[in-house]
Protein backbone atom coordinates (compact mmCIF):
# COMPACT_ATOMS: atom_id res chain seq x y z
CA UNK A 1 22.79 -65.82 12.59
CA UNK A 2 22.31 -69.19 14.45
CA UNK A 3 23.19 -66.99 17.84
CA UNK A 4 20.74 -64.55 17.11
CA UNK A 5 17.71 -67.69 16.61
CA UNK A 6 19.29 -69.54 19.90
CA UNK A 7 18.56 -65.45 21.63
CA UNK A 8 14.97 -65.24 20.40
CA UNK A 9 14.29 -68.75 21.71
CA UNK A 10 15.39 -67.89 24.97
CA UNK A 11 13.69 -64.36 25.09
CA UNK A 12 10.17 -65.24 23.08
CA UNK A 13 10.02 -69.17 22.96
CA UNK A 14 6.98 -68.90 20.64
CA UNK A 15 8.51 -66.19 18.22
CA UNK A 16 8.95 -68.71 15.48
CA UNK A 17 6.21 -70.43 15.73
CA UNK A 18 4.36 -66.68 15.70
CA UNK A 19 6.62 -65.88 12.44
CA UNK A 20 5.86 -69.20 10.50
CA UNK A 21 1.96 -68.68 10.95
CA UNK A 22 2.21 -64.76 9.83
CA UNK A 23 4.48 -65.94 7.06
CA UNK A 24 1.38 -68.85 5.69
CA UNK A 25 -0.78 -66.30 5.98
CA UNK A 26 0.83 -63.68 3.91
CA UNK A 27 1.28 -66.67 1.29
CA UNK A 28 -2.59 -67.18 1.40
CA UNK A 29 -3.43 -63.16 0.82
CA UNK A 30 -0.90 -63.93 -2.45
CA UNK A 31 -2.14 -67.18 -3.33
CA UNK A 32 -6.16 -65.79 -3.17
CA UNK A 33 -6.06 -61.88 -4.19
CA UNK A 34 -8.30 -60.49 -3.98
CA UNK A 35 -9.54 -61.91 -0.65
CA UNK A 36 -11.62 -60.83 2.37
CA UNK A 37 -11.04 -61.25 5.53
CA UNK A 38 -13.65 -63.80 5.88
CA UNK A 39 -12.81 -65.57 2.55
CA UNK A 40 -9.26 -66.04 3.98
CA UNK A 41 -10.38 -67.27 7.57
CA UNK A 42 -12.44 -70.32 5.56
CA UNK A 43 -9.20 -70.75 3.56
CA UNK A 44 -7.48 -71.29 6.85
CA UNK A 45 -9.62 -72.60 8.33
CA UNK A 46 -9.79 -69.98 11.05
CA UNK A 47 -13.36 -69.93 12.67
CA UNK A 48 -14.25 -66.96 15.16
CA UNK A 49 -10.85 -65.61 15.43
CA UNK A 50 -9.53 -68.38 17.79
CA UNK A 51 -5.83 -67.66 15.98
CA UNK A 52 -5.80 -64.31 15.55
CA UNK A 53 -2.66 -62.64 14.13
CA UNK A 54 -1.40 -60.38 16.90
């Protein structure tokens, strides 16, 4: 498993980083349900899209 991680890295340096932020943000949609789009970007503190989810 630890080979596969050391790959990524190599391939998509910011793949975990990518993965951790899509992973907080599937906790907040939990966490808040029902929740809007916007009502989740003030959770997150997310103004204007400047960290859009890809």
């Amino acid at each position: 498993m630890q080979e596969l991680v050391d790959i990524q890295k190599r391939l998509y340096p910011d793949l975990l980083e990518v993965m951790r932020q899509r992973y907080v943000l599937m906790q907040n949609v939990e966490h808040l349900q029902p929740v809007g789009r916007r009502a989740l970007a003030a959770s997150m503190n997310l103004l204007n899209g400047m960290c859009a989810v890809k």
